[in-house]
N, C-alpha and C. Protein backbone atom coordinates (compact mmCIF):
# COMPACT_ATOMS: atom_id res chain seq x y z
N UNK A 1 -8.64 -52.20 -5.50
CA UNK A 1 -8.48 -51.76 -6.85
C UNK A 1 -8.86 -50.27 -6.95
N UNK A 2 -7.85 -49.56 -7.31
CA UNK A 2 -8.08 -47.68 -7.80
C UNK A 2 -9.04 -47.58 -9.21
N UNK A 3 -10.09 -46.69 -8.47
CA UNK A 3 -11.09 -46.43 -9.62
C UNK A 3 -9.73 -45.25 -10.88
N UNK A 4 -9.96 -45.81 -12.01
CA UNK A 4 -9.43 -44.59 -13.43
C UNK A 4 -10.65 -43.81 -13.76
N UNK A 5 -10.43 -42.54 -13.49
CA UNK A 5 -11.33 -41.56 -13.36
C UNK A 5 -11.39 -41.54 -14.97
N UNK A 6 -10.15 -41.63 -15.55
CA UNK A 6 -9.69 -41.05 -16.87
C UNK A 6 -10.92 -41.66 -17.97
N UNK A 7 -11.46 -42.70 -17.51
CA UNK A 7 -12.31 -43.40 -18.43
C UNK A 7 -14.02 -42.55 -18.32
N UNK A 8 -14.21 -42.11 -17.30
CA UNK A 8 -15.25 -41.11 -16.90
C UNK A 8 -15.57 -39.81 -17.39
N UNK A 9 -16.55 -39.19 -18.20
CA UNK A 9 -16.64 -37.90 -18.88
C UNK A 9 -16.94 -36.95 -17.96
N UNK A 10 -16.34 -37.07 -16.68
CA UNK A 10 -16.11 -35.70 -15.75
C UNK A 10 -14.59 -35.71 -15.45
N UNK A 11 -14.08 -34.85 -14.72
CA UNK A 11 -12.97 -34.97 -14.22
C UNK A 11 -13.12 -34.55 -12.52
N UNK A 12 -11.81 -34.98 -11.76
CA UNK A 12 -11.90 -34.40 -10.90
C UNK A 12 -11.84 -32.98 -10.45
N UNK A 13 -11.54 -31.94 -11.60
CA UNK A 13 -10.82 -30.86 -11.45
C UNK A 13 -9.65 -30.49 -10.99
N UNK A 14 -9.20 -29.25 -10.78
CA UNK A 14 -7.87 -28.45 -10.22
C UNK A 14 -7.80 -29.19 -9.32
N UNK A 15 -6.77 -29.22 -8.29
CA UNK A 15 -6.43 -29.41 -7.39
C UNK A 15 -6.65 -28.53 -6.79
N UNK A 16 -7.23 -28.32 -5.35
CA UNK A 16 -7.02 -26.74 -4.59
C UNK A 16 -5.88 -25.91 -4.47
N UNK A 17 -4.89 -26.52 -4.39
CA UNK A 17 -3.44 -25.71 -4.23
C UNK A 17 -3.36 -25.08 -5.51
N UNK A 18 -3.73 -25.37 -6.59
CA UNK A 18 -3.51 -24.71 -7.53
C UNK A 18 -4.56 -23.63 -7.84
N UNK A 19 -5.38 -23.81 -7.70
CA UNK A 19 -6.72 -22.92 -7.71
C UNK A 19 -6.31 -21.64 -6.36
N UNK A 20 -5.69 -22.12 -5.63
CA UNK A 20 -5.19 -20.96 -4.21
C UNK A 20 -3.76 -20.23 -5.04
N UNK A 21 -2.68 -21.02 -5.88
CA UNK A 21 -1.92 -20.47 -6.16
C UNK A 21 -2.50 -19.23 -7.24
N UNK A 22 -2.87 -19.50 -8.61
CA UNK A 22 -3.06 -18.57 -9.63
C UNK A 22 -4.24 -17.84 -8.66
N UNK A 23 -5.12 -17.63 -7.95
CA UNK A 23 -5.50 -16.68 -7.36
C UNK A 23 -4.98 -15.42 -6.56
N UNK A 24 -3.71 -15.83 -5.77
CA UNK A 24 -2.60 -15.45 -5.13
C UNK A 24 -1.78 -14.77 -5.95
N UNK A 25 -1.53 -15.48 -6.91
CA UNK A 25 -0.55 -14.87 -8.39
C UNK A 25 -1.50 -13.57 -9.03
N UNK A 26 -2.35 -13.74 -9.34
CA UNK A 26 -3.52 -12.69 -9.74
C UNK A 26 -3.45 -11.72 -9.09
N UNK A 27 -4.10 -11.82 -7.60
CA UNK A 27 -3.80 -10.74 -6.83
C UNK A 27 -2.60 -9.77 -6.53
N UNK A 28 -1.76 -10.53 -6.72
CA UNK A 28 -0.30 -10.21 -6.65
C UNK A 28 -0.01 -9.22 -7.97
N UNK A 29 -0.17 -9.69 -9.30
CA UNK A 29 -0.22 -8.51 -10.40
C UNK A 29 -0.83 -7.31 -10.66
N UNK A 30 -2.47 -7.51 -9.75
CA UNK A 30 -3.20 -6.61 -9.92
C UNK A 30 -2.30 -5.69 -8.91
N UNK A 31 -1.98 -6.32 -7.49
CA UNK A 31 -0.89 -4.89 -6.82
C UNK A 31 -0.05 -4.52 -7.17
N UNK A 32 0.78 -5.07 -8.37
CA UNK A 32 2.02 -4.81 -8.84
C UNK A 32 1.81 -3.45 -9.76
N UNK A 33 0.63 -3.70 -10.78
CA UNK A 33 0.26 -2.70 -11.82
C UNK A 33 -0.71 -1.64 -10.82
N UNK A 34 -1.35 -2.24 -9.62
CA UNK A 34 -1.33 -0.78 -8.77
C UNK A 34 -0.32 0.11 -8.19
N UNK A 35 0.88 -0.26 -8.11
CA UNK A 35 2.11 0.38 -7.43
C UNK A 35 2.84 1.05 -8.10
N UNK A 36 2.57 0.65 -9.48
CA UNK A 36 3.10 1.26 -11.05
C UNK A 36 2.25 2.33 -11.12
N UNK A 37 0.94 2.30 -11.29
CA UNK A 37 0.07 3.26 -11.26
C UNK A 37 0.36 4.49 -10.77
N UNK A 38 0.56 4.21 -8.88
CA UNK A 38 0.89 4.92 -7.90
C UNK A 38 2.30 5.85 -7.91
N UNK A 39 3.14 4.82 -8.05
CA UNK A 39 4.51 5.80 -8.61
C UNK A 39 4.38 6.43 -9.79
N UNK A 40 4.01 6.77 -10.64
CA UNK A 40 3.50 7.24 -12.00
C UNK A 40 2.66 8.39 -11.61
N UNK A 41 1.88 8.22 -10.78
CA UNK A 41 0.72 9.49 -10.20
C UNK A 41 1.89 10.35 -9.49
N UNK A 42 2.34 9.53 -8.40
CA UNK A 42 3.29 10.32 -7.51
C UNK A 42 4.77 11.04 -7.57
N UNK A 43 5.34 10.80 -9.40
CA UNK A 43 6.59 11.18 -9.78
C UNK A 43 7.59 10.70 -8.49
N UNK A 44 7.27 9.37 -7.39
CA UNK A 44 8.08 9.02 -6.65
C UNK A 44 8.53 10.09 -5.35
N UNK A 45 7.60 11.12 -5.39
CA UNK A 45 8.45 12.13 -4.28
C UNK A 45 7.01 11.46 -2.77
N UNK A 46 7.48 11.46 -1.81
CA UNK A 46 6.38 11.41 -0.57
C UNK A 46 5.29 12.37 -0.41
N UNK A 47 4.39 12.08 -0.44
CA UNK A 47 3.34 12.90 -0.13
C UNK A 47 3.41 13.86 0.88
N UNK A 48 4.11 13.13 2.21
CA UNK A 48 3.76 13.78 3.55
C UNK A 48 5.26 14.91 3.30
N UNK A 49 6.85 14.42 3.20
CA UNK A 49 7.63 14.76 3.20
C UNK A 49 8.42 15.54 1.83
N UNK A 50 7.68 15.32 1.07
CA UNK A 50 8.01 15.81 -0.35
C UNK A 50 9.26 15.50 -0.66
N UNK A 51 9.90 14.27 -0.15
CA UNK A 51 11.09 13.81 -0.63
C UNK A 51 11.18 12.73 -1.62
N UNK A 52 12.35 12.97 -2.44
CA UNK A 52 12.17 12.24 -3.68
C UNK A 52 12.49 10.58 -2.79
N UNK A 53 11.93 9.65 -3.03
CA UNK A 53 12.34 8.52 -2.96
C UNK A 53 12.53 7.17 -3.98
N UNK A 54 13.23 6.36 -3.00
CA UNK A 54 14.19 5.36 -3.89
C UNK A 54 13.83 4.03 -4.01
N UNK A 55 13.84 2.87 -4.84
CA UNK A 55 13.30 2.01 -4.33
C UNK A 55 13.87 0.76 -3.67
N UNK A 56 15.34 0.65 -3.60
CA UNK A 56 15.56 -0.21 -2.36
C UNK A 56 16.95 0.46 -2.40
N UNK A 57 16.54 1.43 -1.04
CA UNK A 57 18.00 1.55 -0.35
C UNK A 57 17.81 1.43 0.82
N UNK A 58 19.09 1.48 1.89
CA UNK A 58 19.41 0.70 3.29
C UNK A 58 18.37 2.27 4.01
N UNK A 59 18.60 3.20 3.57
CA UNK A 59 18.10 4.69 4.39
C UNK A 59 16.51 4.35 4.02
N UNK A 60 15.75 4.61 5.53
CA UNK A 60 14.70 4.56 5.70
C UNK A 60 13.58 6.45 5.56
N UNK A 61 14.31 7.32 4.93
CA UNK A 61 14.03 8.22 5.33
C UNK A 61 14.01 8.59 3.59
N UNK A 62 14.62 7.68 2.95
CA UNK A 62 14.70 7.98 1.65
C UNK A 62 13.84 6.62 0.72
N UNK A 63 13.73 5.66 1.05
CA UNK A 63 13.07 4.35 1.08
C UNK A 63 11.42 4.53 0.23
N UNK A 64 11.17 4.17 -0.65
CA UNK A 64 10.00 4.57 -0.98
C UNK A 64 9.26 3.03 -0.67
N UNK A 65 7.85 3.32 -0.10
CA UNK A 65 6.99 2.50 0.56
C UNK A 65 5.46 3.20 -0.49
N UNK A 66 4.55 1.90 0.18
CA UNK A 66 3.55 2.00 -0.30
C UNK A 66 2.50 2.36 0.55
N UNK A 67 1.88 3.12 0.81
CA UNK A 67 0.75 3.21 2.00
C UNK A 67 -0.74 3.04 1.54
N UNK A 68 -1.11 2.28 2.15
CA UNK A 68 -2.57 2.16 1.78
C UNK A 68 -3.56 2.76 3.07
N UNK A 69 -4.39 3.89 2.15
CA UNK A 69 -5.63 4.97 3.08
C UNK A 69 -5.96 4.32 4.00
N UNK A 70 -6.95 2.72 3.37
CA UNK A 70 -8.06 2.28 5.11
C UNK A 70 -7.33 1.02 5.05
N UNK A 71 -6.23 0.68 5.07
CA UNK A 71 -5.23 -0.64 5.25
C UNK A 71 -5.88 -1.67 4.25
N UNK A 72 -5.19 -2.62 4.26
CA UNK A 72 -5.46 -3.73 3.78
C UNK A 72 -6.19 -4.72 3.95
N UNK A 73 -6.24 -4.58 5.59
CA UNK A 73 -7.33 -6.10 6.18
C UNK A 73 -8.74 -4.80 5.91
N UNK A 74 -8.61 -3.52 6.42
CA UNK A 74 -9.92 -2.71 6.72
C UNK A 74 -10.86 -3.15 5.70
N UNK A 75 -10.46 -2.52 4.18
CA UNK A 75 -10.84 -2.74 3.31
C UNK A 75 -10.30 -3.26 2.18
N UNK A 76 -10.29 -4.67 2.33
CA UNK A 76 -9.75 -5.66 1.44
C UNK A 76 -10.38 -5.32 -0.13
N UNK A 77 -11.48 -4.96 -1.10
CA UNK A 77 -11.78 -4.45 -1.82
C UNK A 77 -10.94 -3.27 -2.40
N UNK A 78 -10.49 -2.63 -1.69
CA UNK A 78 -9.42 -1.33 -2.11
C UNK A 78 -8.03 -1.88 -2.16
N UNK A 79 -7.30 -3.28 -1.97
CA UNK A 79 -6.27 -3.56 -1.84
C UNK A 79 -5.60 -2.78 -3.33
N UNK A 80 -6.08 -3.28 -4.04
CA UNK A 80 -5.20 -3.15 -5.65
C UNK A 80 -6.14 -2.02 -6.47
N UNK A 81 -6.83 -1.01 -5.77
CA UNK A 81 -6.88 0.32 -5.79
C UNK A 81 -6.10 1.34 -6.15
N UNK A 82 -5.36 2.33 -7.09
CA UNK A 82 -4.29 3.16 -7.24
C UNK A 82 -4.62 4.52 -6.34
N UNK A 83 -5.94 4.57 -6.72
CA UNK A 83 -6.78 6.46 -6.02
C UNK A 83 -6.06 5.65 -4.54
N UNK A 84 -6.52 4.77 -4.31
CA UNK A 84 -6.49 4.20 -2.47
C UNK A 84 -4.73 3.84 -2.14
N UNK A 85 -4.15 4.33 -2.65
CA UNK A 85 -2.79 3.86 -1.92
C UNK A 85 -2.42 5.31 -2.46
N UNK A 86 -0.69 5.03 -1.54
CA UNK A 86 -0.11 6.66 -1.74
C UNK A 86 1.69 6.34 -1.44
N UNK A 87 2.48 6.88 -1.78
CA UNK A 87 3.90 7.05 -1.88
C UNK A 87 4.34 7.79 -0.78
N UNK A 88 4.82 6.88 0.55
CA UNK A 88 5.80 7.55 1.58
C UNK A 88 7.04 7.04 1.70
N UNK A 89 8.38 7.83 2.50
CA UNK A 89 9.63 7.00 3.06
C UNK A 89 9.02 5.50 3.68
N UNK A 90 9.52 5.02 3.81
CA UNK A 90 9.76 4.22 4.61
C UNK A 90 9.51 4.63 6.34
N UNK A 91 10.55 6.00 6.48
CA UNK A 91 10.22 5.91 8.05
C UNK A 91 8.85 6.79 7.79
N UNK A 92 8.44 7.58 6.81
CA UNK A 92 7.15 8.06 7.63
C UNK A 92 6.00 6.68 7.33
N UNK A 93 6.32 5.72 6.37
CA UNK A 93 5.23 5.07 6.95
C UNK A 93 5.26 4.13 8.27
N UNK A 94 6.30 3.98 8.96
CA UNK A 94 6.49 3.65 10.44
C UNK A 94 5.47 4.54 11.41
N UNK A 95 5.59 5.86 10.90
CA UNK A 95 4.88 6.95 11.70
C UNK A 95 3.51 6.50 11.52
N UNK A 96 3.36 6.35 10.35
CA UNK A 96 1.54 6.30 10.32
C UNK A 96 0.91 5.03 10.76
N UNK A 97 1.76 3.86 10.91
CA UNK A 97 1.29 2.56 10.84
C UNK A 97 1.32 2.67 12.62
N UNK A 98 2.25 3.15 13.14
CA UNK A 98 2.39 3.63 14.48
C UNK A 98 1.29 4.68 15.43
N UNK A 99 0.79 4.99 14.67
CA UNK A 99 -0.02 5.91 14.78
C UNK A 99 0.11 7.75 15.61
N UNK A 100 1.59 7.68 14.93
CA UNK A 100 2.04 9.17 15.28
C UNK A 100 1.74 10.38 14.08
N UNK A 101 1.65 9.85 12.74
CA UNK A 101 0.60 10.39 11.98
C UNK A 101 -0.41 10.12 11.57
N UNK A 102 -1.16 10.88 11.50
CA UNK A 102 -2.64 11.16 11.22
C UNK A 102 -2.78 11.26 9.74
N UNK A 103 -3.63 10.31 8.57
CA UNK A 103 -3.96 10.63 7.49
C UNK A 103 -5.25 10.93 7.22
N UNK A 104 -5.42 12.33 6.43
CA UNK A 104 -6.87 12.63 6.39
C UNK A 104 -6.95 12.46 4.80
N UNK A 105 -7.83 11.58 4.74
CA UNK A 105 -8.42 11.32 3.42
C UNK A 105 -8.20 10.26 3.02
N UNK A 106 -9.45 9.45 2.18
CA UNK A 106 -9.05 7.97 1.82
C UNK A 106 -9.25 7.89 -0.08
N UNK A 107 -9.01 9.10 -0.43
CA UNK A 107 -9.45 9.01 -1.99
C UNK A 107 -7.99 9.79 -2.75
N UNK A 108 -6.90 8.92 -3.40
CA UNK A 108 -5.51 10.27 -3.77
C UNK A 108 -5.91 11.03 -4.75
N UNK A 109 -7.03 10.45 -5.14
CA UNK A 109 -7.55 11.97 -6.22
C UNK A 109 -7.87 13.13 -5.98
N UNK A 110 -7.36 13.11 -4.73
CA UNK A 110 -8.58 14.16 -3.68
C UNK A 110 -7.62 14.94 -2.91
N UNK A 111 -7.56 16.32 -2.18
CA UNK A 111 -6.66 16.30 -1.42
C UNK A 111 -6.38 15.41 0.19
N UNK A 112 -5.15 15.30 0.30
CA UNK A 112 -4.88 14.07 1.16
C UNK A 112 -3.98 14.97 2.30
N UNK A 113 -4.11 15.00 3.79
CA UNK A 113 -3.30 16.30 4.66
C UNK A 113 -3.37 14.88 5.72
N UNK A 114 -2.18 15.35 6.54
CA UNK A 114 -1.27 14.53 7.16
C UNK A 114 -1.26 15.98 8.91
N UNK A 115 -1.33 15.11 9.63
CA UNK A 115 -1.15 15.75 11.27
C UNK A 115 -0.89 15.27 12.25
N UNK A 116 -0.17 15.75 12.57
CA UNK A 116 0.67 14.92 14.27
C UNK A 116 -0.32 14.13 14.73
N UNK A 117 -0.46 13.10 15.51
CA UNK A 117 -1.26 12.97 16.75
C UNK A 117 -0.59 13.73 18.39
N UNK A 118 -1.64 14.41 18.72
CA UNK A 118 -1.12 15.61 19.40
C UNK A 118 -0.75 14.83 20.88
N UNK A 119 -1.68 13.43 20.69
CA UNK A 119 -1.37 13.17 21.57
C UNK A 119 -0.25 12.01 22.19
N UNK A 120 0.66 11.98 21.34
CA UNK A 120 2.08 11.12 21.43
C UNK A 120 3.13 12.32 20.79
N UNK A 121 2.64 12.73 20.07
CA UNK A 121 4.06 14.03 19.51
C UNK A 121 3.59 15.47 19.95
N UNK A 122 4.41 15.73 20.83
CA UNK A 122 4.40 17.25 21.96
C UNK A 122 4.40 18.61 20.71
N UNK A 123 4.31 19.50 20.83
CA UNK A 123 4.10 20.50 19.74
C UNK A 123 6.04 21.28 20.33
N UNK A 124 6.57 21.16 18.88
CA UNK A 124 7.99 21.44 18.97
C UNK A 124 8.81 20.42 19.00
N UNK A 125 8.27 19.33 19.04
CA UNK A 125 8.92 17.62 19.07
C UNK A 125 8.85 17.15 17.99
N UNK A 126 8.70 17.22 16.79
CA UNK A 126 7.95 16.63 15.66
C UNK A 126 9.32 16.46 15.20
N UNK A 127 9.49 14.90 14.46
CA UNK A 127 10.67 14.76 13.68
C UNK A 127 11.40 15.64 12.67
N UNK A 128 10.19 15.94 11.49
CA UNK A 128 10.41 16.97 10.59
C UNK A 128 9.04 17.43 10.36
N UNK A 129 8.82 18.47 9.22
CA UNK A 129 7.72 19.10 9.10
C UNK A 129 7.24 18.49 8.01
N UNK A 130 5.89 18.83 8.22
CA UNK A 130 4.99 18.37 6.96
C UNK A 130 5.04 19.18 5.94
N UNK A 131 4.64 18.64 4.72
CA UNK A 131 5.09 18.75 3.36
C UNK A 131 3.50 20.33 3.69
N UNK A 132 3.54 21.35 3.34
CA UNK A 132 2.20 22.28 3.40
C UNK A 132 2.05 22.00 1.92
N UNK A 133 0.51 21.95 2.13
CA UNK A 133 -0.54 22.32 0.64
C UNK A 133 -0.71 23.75 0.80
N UNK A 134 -1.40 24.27 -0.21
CA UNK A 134 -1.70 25.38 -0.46
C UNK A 134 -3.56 25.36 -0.97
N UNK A 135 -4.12 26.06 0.07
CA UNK A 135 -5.56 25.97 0.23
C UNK A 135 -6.10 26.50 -1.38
C-alpha cells in the first residue's frame, strides 16, 4: 500500500530536476542581460580589431563573440559579469582561446591591450594588426 503524502502537513518538495532547471534558466538570463550590457558598452565594434561586428553571420572575421577576461570555469563568480567579458570576431576569439593572443587585463572598465604570443606568432607573421590605444 502507497503512503498519500497529500494528507501530511509537509510536502515532499520540488523535484530536483526542477530545482536544476530554473537555476540553469536563471543563470542563463543573468548572461543574456550580461551580453546586452556588453554590446551596449562596446557599440558592437571588437576590441582587439576595431571591426564592426555582426551577430550571426557565416564570416568568422566579422562574427561577433563574447570573450570572457579569466574564462568561465577560472572564475565562475565573474560568469554574468559585464566589466568581465568583452566583444571580439569570432576568429580573434579562436586566437585567444588558442593562445596566440595575449589579453592584458581582467577589468573592461579599465584599459584592456592585446599582444602576440611571441612565441607561436614570428614578428612579421601576424594575421592582422592590433587595434592601437593611445597612451
Amino acid at each position: 500500500m502507497a503512503i498519500d503524502y497529500s494528507l501530511f502537513h509537509f510536502s515532499k518538495g520540488q523535484p530536483l530536476a526542477m530545482v536544476r532547471h530554473r537555476r540553469r534558466a536563471a543563470a542563463a538570463t543573468r548572461l543574456q542581460k550580461a551580453y546586452r550590457a556588453v554590446d551596449a558598452r562596446d557599440h558592437g565594434f571588437c576590441l582587439v580589431t576595431n571591426t564592426h561586428t555582426v551577430t550571426s553571420t557565416a564570416d568568422s572575421k566579422r562574427r561577433r563573440e563574447h570573450h570572457h577576461l579569466s574564462g568561465r570555469r577560472v572564475m565562475p563568480e565573474w560568469v554574468d559579469k559585464p566589466e568581465r567579458i568583452i566583444t571580439v570576431t569570432a576568429f580573434v576569439h579562436d586566437l585567444i582561446t588558442a593562445k596566440w593572443l595575449i589579453v592584458h587585463g581582467t577589468d573592461a572598465r579599465k584599459p584592456i591591450t592585446f599582444s602576440w604570443n611571441r612565441s607561436i606568432v614570428a614578428v612579421g607573421r601576424e594575421p592582422f594588426r592590433l587595434k592601437e590605444f593611445a597612451a
